[in-house]
N, C-alpha and C. Protein backbone atom coordinates (compact mmCIF):
# COMPACT_ATOMS: atom_id res chain seq x y z
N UNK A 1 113.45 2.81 92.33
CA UNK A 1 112.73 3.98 92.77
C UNK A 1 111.90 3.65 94.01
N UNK A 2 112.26 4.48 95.10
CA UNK A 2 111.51 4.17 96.59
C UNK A 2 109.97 4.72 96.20
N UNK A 3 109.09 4.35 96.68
CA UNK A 3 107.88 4.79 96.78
C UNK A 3 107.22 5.54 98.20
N UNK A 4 105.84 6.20 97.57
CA UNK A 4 105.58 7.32 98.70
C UNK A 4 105.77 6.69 100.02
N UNK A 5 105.48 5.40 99.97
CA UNK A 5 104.81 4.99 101.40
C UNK A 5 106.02 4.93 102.34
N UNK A 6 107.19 4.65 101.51
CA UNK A 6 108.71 4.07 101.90
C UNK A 6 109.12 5.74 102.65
N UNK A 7 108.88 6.51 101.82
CA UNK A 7 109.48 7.92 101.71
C UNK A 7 108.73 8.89 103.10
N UNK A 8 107.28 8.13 103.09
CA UNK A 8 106.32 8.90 104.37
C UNK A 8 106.63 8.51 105.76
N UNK A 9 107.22 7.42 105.55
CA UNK A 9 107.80 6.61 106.77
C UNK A 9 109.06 7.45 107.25
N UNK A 10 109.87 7.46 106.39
CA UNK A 10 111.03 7.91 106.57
C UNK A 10 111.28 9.51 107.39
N UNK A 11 110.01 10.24 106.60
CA UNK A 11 109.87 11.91 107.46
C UNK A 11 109.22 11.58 108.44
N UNK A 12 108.40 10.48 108.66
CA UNK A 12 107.91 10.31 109.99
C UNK A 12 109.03 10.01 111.32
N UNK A 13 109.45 9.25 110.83
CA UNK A 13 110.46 8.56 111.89
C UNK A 13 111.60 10.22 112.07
N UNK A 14 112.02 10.76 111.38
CA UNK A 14 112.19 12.30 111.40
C UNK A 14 111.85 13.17 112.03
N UNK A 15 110.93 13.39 111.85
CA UNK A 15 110.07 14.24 112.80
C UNK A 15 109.82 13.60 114.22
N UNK A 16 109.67 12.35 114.23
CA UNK A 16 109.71 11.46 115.51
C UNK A 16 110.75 11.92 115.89
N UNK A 17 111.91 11.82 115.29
CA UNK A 17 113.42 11.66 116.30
C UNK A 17 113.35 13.10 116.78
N UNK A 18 113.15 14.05 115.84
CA UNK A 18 113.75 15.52 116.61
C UNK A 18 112.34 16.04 117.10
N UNK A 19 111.15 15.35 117.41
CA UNK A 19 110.26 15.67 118.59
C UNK A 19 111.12 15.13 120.02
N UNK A 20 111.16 14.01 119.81
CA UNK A 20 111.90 13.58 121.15
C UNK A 20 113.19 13.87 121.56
N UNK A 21 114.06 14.65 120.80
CA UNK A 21 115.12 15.08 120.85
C UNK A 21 114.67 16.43 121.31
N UNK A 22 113.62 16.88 121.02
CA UNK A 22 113.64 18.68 121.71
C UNK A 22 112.79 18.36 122.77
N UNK A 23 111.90 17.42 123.08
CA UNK A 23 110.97 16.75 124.15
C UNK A 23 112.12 16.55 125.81
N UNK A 24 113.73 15.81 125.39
CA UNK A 24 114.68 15.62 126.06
C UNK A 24 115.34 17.03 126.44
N UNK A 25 115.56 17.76 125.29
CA UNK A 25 116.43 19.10 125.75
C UNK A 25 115.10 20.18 126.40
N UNK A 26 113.93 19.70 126.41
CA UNK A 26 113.48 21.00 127.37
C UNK A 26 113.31 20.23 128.79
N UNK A 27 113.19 19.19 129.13
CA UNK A 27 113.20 18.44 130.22
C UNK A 27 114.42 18.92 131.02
N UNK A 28 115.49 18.68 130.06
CA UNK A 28 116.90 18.98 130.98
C UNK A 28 116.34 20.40 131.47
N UNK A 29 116.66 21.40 130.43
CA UNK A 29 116.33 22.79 130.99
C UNK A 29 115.53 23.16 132.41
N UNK A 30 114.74 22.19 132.20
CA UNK A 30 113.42 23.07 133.45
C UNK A 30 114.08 21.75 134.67
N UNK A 31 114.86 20.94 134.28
CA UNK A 31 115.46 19.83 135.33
C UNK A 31 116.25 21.12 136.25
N UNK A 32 117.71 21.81 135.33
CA UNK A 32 118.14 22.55 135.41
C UNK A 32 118.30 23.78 136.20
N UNK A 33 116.83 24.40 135.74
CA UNK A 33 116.01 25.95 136.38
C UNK A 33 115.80 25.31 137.62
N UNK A 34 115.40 23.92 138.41
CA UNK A 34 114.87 23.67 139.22
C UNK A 34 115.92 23.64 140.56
N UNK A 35 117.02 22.92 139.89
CA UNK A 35 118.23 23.08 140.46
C UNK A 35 118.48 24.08 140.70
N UNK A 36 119.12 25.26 140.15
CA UNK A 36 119.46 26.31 140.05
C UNK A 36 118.83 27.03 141.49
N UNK A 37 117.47 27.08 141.20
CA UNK A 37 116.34 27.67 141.84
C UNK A 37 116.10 26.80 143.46
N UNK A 38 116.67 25.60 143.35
CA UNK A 38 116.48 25.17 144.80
C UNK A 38 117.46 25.05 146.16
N UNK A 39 118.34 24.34 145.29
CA UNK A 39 119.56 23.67 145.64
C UNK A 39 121.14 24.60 145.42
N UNK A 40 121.11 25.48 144.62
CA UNK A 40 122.12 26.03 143.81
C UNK A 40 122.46 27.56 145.24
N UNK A 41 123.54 27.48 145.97
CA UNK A 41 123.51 28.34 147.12
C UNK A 41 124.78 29.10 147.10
N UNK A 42 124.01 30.00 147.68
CA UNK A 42 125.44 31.61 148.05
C UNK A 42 125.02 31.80 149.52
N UNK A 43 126.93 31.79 149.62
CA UNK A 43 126.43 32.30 151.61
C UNK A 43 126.03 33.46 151.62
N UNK A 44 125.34 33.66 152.66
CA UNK A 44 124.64 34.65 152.77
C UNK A 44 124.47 34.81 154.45
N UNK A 45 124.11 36.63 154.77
CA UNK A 45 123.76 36.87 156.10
C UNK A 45 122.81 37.74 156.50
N UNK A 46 122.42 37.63 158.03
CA UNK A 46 121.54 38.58 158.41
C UNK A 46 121.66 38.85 159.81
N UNK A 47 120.50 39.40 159.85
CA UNK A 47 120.67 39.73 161.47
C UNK A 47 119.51 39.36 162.16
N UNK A 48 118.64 38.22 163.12
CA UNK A 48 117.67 38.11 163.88
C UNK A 48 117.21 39.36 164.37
N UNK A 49 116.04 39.58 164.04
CA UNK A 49 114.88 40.60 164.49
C UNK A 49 115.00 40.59 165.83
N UNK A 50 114.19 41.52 166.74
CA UNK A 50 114.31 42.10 167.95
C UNK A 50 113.23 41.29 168.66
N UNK A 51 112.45 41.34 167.92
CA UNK A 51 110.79 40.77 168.09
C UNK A 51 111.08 39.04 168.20
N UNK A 52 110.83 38.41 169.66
CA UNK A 52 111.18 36.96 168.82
C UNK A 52 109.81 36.46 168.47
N UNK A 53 109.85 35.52 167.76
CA UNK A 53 108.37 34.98 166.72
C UNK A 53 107.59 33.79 167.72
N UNK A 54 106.27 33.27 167.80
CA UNK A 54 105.43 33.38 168.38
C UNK A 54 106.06 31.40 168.43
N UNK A 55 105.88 31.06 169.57
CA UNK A 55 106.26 29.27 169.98
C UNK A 55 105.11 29.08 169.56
N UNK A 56 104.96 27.86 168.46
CA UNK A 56 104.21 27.41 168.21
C UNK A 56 104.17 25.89 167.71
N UNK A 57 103.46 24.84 168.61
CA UNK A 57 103.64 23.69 167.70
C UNK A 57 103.76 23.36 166.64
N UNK A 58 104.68 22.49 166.28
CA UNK A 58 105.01 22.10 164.64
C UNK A 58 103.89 21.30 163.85
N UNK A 59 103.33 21.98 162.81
CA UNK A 59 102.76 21.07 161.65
C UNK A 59 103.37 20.53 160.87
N UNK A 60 102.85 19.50 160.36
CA UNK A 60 103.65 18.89 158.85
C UNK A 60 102.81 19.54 157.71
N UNK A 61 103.36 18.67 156.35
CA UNK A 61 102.72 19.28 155.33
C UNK A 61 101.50 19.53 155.37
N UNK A 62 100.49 18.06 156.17
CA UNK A 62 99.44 17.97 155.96
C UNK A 62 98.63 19.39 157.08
N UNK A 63 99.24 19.89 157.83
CA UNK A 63 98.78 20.62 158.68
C UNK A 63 98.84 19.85 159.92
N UNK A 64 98.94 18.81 160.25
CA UNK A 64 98.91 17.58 161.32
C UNK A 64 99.84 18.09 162.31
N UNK A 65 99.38 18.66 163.95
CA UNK A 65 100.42 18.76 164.60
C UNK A 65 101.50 17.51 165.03
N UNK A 66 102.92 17.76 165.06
CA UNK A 66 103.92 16.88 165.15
C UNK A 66 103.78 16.76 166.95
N UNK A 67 103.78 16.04 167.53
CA UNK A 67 104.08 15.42 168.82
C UNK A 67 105.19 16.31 169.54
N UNK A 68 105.23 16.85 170.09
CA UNK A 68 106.09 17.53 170.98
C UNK A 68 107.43 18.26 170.30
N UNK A 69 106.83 18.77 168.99
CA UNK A 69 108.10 19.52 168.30
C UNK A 69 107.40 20.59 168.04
N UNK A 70 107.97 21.80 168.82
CA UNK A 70 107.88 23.08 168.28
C UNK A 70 108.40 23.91 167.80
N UNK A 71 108.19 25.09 167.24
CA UNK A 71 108.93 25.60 165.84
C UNK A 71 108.46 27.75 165.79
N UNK A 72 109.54 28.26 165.80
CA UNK A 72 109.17 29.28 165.58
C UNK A 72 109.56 30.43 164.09
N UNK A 73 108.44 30.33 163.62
CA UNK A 73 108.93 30.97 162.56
C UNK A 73 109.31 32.23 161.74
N UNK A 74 110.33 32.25 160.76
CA UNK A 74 111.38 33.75 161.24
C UNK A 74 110.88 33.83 159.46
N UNK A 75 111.18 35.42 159.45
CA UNK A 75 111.38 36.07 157.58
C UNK A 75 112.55 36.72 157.78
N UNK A 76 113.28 36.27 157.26
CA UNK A 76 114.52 37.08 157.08
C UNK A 76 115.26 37.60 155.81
N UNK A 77 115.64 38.61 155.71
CA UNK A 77 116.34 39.42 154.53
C UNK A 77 118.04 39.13 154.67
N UNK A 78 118.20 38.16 153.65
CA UNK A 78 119.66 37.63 153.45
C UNK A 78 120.69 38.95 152.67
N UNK A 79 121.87 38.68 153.22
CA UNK A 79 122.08 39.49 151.91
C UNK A 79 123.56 38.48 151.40
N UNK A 80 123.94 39.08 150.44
CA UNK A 80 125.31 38.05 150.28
C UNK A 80 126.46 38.73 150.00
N UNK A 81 127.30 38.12 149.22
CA UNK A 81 128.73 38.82 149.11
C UNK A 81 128.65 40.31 148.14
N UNK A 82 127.57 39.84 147.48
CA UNK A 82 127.73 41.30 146.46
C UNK A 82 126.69 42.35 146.53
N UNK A 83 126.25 42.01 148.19
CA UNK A 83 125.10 43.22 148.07
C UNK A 83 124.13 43.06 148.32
N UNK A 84 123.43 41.73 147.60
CA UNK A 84 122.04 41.39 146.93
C UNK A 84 121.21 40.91 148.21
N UNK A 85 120.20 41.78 148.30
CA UNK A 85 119.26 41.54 149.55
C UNK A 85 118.10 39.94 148.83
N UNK A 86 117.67 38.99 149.62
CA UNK A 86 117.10 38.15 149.06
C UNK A 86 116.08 37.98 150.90
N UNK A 87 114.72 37.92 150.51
CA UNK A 87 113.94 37.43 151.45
C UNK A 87 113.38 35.94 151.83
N UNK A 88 113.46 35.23 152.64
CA UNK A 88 113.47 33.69 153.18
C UNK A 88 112.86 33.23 154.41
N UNK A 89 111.65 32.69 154.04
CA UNK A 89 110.87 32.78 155.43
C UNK A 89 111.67 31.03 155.81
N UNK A 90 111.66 31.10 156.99
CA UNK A 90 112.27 29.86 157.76
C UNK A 90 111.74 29.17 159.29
N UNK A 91 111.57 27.88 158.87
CA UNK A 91 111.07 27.55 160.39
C UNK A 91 112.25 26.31 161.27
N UNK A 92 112.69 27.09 162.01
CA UNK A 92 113.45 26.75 163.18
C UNK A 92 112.42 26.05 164.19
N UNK A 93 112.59 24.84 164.11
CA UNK A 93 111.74 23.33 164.90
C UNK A 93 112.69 22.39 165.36
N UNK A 94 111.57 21.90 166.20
CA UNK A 94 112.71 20.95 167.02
C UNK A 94 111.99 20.49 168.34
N UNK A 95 112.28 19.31 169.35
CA UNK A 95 111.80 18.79 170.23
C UNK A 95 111.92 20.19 171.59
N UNK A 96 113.03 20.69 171.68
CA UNK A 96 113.68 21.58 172.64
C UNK A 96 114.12 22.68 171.84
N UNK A 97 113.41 23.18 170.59
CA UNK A 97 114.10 24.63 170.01
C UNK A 97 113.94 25.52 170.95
N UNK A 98 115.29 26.19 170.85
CA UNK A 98 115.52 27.73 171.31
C UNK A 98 115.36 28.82 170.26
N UNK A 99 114.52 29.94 170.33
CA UNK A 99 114.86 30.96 169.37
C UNK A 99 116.29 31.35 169.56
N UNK A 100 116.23 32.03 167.85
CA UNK A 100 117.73 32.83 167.47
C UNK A 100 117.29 33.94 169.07
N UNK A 101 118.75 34.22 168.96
CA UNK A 101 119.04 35.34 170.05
C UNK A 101 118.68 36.65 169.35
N UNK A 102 117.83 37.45 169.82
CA UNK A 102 117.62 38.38 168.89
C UNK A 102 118.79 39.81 168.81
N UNK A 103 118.60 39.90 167.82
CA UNK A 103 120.19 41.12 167.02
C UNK A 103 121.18 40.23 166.98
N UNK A 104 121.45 39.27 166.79
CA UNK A 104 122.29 38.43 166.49
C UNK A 104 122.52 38.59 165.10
N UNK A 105 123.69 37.84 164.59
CA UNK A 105 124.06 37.96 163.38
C UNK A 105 124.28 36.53 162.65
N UNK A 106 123.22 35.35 161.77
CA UNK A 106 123.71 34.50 161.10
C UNK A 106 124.46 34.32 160.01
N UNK A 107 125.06 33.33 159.49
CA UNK A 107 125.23 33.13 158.33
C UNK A 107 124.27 31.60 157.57
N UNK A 108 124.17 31.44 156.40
CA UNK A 108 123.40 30.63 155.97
C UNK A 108 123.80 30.40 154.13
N UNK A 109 123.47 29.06 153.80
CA UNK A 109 123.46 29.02 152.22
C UNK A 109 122.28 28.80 151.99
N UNK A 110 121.90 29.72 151.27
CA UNK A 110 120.47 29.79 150.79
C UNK A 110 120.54 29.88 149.60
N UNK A 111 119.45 29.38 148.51
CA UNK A 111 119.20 29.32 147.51
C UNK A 111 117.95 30.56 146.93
N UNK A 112 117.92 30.29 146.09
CA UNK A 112 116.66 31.51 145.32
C UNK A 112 115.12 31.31 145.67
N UNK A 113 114.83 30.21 146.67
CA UNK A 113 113.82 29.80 147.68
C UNK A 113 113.50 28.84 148.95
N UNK A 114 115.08 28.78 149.64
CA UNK A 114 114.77 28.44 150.69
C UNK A 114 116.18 28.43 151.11
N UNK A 115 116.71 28.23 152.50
CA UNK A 115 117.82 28.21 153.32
C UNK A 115 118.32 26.48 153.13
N UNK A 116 119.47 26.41 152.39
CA UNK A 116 120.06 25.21 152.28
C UNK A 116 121.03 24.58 152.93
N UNK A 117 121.53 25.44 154.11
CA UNK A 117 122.51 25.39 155.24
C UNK A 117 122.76 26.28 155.84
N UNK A 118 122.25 25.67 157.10
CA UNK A 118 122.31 26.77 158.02
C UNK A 118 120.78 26.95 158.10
N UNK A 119 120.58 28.57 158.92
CA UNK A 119 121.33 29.20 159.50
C UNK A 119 122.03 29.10 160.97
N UNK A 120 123.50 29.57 161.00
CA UNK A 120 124.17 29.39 162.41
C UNK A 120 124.95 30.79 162.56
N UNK A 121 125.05 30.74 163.88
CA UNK A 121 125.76 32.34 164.50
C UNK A 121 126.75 32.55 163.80
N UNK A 122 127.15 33.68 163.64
CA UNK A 122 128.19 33.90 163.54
C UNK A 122 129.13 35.33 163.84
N UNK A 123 129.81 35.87 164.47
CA UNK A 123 130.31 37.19 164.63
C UNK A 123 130.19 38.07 163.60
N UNK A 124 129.72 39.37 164.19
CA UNK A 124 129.77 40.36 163.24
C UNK A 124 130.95 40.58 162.21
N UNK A 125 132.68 40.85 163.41
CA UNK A 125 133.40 41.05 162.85
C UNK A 125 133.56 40.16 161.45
N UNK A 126 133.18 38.50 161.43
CA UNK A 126 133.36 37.85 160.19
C UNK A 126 133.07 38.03 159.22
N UNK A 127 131.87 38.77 159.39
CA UNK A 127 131.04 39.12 157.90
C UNK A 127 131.42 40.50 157.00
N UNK A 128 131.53 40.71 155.93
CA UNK A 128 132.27 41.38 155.12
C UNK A 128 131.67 42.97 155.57
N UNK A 129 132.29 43.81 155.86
CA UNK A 129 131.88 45.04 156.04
C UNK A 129 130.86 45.62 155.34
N UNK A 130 130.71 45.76 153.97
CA UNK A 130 130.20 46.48 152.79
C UNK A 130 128.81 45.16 153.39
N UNK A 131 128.79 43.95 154.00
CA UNK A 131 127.81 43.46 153.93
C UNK A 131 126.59 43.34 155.28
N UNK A 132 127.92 43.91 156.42
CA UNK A 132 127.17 44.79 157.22
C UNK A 132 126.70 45.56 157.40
N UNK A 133 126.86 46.83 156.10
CA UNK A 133 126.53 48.00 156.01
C UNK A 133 124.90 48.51 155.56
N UNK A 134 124.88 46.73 154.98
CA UNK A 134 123.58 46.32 153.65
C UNK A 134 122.35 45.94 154.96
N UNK A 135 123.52 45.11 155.93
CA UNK A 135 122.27 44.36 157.02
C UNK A 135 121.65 45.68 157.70
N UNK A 136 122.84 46.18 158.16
CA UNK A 136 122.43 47.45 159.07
C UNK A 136 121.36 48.36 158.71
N UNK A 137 120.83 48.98 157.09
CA UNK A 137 120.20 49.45 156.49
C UNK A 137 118.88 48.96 156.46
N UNK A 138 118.68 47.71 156.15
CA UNK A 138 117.70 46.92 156.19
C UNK A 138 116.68 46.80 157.50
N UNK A 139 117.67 46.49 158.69
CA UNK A 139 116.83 45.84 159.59
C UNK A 139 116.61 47.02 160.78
């Protein structure tokens, strides 16, 4: 006959395992959401505003201006293959940046908070009609 102490051990180590077993499966999850949410991209398009945005030296995170890199920064309303309008502020920097040409038309892979490739020109005619129809409305 096992005794309590043998037996208290045993639900301990129990409860140990499937704490750290649900401790592991919510880690993945929010690993997951993060992905999803950063990295995870649909092409997508728009059209450069009329207005071009104000030259302004580049900061870093810290606010610290960068040495001879300037950067002008754009909000743009993506839309993608099925419609879905998504908003993405973006800063186009660089030693010698040129602004987008304005009424131009990009394409870009963007994620659910930030532009993950791109954005670069691209002809109107390329972009899906029904998704020019979405830009045209918008801007």
């Amino acid at each position: 006959m096992e005794n309590k102490g043998e037996n208290m051990k045993k639900i301990s180590l129990i409860i140990t395992g499937l704490l750290a077993v649900a401790l592991f499966i919510g880690f993945g999850i929010q690993v997951a959401q993060y992905y999803d949410n950063t990295y995870a991209a649909t092409r997508s398009y728009t059209k450069v505003p009329l207005e071009v945005p104000k030259r302004e030296k580049t900061k870093d995170y810290n606010g610290k201006i960068v040495t001879g890199s300037y950067s002008y920064q754009y909000h743009f309303k993506f839309v993608n293959g099925d419609g879905e309008e998504r908003s993405i502020s973006f800063e186009l920097s660089g030693d010698n940046v040129e602004p987008f040409k304005p009424g131009e038309f990009l394409e870009a892979d963007i994620s659910k908070t930030r532009v993950v490739k791109g954005p670069s020109s691209i002809e109107k005619d390329k972009i899906p009609k029904t998704v020019v129809k979405v830009i045209e409305k918008i801007q």
